[in-house]
PDB file of N, CA and C in Angstrom:
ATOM      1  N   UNK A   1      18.966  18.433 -16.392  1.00  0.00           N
ATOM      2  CA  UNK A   1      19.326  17.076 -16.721  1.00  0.00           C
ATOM      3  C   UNK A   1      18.196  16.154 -16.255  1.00  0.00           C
ATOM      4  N   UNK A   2      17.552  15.065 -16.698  1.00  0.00           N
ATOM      5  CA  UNK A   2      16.957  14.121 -16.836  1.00  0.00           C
ATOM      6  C   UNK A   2      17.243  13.087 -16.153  1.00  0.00           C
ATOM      7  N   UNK A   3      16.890  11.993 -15.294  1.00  0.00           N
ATOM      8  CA  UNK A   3      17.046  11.035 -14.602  1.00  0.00           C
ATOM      9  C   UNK A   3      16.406   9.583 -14.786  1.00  0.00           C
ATOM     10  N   UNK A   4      16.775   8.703 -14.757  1.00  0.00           N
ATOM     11  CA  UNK A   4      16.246   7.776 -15.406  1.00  0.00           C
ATOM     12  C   UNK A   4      17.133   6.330 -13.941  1.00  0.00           C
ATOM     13  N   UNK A   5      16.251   6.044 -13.277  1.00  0.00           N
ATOM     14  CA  UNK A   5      16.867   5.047 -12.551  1.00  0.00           C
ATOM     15  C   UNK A   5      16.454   3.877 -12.551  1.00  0.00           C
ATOM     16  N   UNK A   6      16.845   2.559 -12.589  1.00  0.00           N
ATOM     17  CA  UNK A   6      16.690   1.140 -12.941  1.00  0.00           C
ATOM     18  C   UNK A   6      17.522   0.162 -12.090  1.00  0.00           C
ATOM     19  N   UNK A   7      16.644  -0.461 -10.862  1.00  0.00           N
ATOM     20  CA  UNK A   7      17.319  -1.243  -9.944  1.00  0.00           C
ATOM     21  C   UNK A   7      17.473  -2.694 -10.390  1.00  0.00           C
ATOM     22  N   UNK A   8      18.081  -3.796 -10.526  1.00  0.00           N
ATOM     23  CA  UNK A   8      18.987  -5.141 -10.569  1.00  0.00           C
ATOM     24  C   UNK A   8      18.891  -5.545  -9.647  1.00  0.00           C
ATOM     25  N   UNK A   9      18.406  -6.511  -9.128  1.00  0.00           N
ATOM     26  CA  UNK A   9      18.357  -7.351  -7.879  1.00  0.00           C
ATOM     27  C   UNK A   9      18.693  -6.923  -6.744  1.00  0.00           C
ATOM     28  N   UNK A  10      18.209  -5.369  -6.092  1.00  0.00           N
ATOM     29  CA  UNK A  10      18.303  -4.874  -5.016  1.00  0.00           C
ATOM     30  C   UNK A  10      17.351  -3.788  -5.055  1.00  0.00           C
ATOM     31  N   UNK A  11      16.624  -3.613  -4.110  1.00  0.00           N
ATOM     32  CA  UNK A  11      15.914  -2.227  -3.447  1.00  0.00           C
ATOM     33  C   UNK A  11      16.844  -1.338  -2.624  1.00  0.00           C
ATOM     34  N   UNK A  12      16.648   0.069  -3.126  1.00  0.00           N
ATOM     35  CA  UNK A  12      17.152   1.107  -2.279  1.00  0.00           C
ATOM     36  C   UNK A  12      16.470   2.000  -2.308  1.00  0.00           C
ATOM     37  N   UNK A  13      16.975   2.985  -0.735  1.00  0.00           N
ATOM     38  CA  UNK A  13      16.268   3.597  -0.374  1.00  0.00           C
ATOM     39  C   UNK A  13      16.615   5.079  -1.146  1.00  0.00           C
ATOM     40  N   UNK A  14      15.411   5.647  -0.893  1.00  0.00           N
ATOM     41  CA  UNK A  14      15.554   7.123  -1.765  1.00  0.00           C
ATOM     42  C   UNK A  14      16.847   7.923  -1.425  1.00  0.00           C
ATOM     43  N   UNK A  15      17.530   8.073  -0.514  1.00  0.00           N
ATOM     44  CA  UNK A  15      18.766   8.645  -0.476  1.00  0.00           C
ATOM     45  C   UNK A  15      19.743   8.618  -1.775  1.00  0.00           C
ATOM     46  N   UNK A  16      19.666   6.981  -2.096  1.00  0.00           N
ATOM     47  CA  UNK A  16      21.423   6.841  -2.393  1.00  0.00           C
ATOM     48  C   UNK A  16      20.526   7.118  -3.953  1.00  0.00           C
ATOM     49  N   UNK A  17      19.063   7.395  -4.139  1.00  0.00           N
ATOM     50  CA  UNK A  17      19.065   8.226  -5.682  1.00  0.00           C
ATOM     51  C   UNK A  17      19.292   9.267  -5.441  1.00  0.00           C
ATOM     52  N   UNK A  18      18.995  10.163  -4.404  1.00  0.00           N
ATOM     53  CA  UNK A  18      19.116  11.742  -4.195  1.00  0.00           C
ATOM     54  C   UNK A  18      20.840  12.087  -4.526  1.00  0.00           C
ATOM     55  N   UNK A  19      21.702  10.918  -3.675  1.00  0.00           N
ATOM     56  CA  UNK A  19      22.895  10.880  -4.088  1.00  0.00           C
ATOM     57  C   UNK A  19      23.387  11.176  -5.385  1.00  0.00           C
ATOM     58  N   UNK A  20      22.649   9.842  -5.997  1.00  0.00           N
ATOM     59  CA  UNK A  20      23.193   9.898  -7.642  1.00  0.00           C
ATOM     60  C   UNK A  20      23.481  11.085  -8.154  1.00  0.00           C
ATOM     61  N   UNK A  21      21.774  11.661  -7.927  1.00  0.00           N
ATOM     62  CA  UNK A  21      21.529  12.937  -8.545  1.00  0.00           C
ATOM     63  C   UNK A  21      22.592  13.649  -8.108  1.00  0.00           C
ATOM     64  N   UNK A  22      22.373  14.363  -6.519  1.00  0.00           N
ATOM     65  CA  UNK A  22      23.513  15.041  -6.265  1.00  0.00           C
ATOM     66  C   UNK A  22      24.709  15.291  -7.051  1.00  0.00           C
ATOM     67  N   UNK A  23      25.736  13.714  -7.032  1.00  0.00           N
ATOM     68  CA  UNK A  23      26.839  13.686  -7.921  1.00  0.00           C
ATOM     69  C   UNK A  23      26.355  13.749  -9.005  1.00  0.00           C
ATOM     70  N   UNK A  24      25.836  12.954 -10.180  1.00  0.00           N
ATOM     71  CA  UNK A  24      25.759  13.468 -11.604  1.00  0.00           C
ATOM     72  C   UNK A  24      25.382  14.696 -11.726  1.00  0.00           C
ATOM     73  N   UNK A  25      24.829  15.365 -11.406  1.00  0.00           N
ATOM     74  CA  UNK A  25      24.902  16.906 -11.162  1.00  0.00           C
ATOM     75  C   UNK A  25      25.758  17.779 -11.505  1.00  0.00           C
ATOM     76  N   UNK A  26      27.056  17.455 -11.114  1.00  0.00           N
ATOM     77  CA  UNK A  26      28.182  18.230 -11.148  1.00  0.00           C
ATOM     78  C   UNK A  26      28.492  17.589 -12.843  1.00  0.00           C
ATOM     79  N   UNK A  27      28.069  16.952 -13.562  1.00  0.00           N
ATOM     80  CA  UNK A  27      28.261  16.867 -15.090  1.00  0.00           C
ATOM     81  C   UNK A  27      27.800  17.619 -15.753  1.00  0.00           C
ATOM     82  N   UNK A  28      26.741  18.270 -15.284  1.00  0.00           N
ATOM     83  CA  UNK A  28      25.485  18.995 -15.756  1.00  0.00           C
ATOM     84  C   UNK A  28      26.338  20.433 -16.769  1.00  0.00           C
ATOM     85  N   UNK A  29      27.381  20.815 -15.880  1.00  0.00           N
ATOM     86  CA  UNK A  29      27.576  21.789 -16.597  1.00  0.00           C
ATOM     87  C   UNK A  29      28.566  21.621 -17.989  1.00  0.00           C
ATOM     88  N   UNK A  30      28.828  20.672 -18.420  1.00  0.00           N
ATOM     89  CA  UNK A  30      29.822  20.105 -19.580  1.00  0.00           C
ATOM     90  C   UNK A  30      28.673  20.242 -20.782  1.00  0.00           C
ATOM     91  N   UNK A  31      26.926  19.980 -20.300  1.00  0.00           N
ATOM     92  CA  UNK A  31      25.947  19.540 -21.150  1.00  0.00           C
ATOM     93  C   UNK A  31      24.968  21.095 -20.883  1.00  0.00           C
ATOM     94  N   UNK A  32      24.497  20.757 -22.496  1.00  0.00           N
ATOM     95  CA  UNK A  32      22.721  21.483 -22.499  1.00  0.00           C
ATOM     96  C   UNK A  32      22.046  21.387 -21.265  1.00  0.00           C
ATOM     97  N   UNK A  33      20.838  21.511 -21.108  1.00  0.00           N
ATOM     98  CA  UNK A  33      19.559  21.337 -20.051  1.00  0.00           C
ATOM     99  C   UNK A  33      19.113  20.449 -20.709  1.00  0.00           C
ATOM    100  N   UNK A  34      19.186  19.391 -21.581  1.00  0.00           N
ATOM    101  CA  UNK A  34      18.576  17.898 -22.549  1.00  0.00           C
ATOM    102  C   UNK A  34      18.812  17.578 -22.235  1.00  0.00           C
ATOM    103  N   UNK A  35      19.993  16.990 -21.937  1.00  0.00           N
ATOM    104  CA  UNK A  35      21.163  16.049 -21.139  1.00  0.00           C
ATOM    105  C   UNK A  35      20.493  14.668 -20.292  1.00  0.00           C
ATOM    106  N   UNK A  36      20.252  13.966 -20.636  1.00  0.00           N
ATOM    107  CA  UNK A  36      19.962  12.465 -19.853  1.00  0.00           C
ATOM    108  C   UNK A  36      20.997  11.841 -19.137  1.00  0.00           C
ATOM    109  N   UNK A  37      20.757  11.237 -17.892  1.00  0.00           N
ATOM    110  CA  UNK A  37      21.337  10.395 -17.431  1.00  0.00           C
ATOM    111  C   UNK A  37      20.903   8.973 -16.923  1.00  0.00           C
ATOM    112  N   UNK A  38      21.038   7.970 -17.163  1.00  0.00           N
ATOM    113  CA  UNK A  38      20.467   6.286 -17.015  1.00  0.00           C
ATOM    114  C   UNK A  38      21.543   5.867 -15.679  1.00  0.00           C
ATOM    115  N   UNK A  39      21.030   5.683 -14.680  1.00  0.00           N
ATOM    116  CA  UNK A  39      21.735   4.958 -13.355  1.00  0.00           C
ATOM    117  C   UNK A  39      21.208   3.901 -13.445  1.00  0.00           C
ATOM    118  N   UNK A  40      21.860   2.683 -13.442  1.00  0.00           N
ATOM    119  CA  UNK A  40      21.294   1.346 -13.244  1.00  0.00           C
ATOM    120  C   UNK A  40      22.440   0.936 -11.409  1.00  0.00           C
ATOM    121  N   UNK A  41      21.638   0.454 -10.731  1.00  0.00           N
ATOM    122  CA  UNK A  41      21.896  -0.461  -9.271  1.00  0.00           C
ATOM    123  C   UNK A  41      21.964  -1.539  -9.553  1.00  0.00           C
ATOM    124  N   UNK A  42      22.831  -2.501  -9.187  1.00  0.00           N
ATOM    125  CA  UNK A  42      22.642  -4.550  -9.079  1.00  0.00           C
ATOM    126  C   UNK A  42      23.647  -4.494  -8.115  1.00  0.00           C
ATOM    127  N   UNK A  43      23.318  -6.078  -7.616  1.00  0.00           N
ATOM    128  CA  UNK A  43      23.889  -6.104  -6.732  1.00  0.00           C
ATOM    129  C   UNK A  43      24.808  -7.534  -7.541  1.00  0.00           C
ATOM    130  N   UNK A  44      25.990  -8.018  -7.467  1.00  0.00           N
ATOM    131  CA  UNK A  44      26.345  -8.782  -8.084  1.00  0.00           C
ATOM    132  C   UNK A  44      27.696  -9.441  -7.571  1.00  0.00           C
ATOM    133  N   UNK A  45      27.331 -10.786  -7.316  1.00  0.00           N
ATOM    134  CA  UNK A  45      28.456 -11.390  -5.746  1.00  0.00           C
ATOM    135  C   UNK A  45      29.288 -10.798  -4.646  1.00  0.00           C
ATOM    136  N   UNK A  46      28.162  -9.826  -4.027  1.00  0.00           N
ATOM    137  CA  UNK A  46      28.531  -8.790  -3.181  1.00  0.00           C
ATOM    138  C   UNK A  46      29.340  -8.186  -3.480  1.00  0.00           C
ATOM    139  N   UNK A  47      29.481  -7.984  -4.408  1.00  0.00           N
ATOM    140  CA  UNK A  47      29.810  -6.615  -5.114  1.00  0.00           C
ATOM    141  C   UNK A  47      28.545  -4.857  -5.483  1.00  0.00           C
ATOM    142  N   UNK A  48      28.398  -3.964  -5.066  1.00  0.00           N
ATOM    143  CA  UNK A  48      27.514  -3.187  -5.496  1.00  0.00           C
ATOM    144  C   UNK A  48      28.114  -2.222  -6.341  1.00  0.00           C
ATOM    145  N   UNK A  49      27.195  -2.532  -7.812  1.00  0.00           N
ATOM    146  CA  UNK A  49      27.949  -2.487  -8.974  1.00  0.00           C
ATOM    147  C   UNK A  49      26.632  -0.975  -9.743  1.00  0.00           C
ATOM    148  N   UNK A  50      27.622   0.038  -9.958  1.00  0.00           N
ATOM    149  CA  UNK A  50      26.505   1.100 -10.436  1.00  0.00           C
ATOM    150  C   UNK A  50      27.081   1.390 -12.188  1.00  0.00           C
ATOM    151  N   UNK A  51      26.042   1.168 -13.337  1.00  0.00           N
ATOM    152  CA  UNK A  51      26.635   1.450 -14.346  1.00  0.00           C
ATOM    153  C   UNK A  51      25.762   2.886 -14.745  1.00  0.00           C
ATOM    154  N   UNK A  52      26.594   3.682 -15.116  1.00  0.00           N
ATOM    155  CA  UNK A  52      25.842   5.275 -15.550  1.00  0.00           C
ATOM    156  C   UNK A  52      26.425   5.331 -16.969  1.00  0.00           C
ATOM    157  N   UNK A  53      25.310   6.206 -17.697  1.00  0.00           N
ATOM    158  CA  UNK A  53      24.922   6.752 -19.141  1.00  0.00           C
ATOM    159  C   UNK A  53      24.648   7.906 -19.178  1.00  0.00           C
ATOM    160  N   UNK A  54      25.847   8.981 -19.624  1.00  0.00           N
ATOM    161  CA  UNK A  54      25.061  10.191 -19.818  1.00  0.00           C
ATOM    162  C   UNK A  54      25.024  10.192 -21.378  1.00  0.00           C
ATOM    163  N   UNK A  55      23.644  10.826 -21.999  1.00  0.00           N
ATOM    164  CA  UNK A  55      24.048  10.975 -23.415  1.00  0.00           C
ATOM    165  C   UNK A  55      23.311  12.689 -23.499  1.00  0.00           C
ATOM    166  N   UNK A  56      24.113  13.409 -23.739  1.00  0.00           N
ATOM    167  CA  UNK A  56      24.032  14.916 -24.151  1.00  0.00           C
ATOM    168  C   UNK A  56      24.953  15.453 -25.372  1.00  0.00           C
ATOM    169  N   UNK A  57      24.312  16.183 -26.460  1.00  0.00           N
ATOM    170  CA  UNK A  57      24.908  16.903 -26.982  1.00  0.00           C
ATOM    171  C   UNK A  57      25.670  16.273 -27.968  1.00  0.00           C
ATOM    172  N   UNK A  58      24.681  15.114 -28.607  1.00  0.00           N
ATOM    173  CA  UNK A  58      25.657  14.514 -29.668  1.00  0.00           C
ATOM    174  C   UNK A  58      26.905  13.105 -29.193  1.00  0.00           C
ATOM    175  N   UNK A  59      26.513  12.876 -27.556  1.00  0.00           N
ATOM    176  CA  UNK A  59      27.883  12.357 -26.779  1.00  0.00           C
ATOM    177  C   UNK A  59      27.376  11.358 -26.103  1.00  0.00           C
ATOM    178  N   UNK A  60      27.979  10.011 -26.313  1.00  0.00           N
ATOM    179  CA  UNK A  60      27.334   9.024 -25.264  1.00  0.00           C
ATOM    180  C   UNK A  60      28.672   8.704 -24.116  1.00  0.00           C
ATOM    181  N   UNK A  61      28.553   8.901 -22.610  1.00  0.00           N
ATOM    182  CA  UNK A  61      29.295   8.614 -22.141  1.00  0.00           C
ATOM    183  C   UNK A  61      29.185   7.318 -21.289  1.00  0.00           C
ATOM    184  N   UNK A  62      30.076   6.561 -20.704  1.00  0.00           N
ATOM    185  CA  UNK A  62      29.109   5.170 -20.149  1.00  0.00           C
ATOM    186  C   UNK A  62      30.626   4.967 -19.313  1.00  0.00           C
ATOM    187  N   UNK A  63      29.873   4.547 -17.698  1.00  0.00           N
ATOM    188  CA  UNK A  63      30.944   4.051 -16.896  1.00  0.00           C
ATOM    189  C   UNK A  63      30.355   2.970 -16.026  1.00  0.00           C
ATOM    190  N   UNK A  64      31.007   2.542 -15.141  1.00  0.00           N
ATOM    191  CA  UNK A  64      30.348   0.718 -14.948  1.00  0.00           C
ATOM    192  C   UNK A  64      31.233   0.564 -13.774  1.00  0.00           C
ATOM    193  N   UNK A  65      31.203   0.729 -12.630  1.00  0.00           N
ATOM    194  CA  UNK A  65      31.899   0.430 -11.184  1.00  0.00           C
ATOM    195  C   UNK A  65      31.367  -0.331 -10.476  1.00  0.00           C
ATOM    196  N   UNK A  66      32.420  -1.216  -9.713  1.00  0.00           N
ATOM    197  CA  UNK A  66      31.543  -2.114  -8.767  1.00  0.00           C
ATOM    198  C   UNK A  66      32.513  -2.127  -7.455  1.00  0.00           C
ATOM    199  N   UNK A  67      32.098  -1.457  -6.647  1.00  0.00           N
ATOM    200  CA  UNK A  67      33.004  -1.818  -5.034  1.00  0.00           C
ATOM    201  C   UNK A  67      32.100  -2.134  -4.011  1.00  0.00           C
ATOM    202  N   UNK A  68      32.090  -2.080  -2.469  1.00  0.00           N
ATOM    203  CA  UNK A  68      31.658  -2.558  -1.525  1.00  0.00           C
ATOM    204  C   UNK A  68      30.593  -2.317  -1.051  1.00  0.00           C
ATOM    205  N   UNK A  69      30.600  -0.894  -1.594  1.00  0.00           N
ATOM    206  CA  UNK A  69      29.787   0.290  -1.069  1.00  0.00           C
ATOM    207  C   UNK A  69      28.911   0.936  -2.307  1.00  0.00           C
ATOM    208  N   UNK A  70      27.866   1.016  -2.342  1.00  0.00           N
ATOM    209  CA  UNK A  70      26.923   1.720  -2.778  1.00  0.00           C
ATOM    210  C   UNK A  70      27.596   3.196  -3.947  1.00  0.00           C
ATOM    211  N   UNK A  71      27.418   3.958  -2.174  1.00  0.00           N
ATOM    212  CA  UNK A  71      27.762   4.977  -2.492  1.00  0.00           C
ATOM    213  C   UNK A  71      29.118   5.568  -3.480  1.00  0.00           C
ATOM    214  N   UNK A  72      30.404   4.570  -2.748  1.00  0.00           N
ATOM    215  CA  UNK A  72      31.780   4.385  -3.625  1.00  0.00           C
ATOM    216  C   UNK A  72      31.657   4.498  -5.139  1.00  0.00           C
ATOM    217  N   UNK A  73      30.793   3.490  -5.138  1.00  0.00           N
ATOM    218  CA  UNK A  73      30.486   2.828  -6.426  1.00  0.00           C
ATOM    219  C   UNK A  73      29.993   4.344  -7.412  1.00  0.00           C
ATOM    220  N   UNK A  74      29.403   5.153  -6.994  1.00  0.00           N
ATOM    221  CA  UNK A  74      28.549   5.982  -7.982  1.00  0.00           C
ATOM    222  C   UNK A  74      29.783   7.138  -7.770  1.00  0.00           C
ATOM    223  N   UNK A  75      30.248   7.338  -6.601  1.00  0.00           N
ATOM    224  CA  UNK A  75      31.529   8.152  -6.779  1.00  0.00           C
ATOM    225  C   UNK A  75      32.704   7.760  -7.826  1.00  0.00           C
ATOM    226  N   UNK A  76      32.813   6.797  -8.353  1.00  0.00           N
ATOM    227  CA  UNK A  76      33.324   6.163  -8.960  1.00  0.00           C
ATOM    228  C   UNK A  76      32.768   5.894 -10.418  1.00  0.00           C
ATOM    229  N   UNK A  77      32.359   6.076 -10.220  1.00  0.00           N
ATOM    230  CA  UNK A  77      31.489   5.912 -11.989  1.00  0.00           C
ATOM    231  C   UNK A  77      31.355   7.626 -12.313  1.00  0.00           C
ATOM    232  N   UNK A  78      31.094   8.405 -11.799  1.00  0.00           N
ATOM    233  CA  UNK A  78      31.297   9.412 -12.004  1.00  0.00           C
ATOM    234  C   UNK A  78      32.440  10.230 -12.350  1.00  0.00           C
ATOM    235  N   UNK A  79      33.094   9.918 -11.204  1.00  0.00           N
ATOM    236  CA  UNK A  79      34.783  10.146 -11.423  1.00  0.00           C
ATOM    237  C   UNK A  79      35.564   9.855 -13.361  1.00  0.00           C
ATOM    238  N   UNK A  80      34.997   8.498 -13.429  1.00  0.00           N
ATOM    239  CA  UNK A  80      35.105   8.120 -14.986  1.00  0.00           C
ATOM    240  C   UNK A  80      34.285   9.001 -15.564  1.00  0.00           C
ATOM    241  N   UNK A  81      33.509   9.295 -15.818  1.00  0.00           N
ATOM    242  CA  UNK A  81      32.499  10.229 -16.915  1.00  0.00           C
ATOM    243  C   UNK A  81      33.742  11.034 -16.780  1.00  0.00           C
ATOM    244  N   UNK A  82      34.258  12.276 -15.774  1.00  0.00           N
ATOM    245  CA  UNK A  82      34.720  12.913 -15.930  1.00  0.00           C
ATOM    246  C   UNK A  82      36.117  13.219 -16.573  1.00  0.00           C
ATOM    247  N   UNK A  83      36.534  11.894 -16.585  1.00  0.00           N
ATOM    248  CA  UNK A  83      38.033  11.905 -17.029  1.00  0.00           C
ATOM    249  C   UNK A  83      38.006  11.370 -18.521  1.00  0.00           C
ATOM    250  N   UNK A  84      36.850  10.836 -18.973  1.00  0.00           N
ATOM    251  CA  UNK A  84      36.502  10.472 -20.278  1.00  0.00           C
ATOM    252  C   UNK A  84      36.328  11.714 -20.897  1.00  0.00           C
ATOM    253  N   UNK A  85      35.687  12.889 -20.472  1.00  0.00           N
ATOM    254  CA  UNK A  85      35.246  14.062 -20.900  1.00  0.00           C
ATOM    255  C   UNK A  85      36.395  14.587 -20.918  1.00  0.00           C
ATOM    256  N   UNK A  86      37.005  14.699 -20.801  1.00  0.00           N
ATOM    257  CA  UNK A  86      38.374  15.440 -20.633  1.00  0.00           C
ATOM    258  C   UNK A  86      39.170  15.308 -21.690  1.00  0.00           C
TER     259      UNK A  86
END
């Protein structure tokens, strides 16, 4: 899978992409080895808001979370890919 990351009015540190990856990862196996994924970061009235794009296999999937936390946030957007796939 392919990675594609795009920060919005915040810098972060390489972890919380290793994160991403980490979690979108576990999509990996629904898709080909083509499989793209687009993480966009913003930060938006203290809200930290992560919107993800996977498009594999003919399939565009798209989820858009915003909670307190960073990390929440991509657990959460993920969580959706998965229940969309379903």
């Amino acid at each position: 899978m392919k990675f594609q990351y795009s920060e919005k009015k915040v810098k972060l540190p390489q972890n919380v992409h290793a994160y991403a990856e980490k979690k979108v990862m576990k999509l990996a196996r629904y898709f080909e080895e083509d499989a793209e994924a687009l993480i966009i970061f913003s930060v938006e009235k203290n809200r930290n808001k992560v919107e993800l794009t996977v498009h594999g296999a003919d399939h565009w999937f798209r989820a858009s979370e915003a909670t307190s936390d960073m990390f929440a946030s991509i657990d959460a957007a993920v969580g959706t890919i998965e229940r969309q796939m379903r």
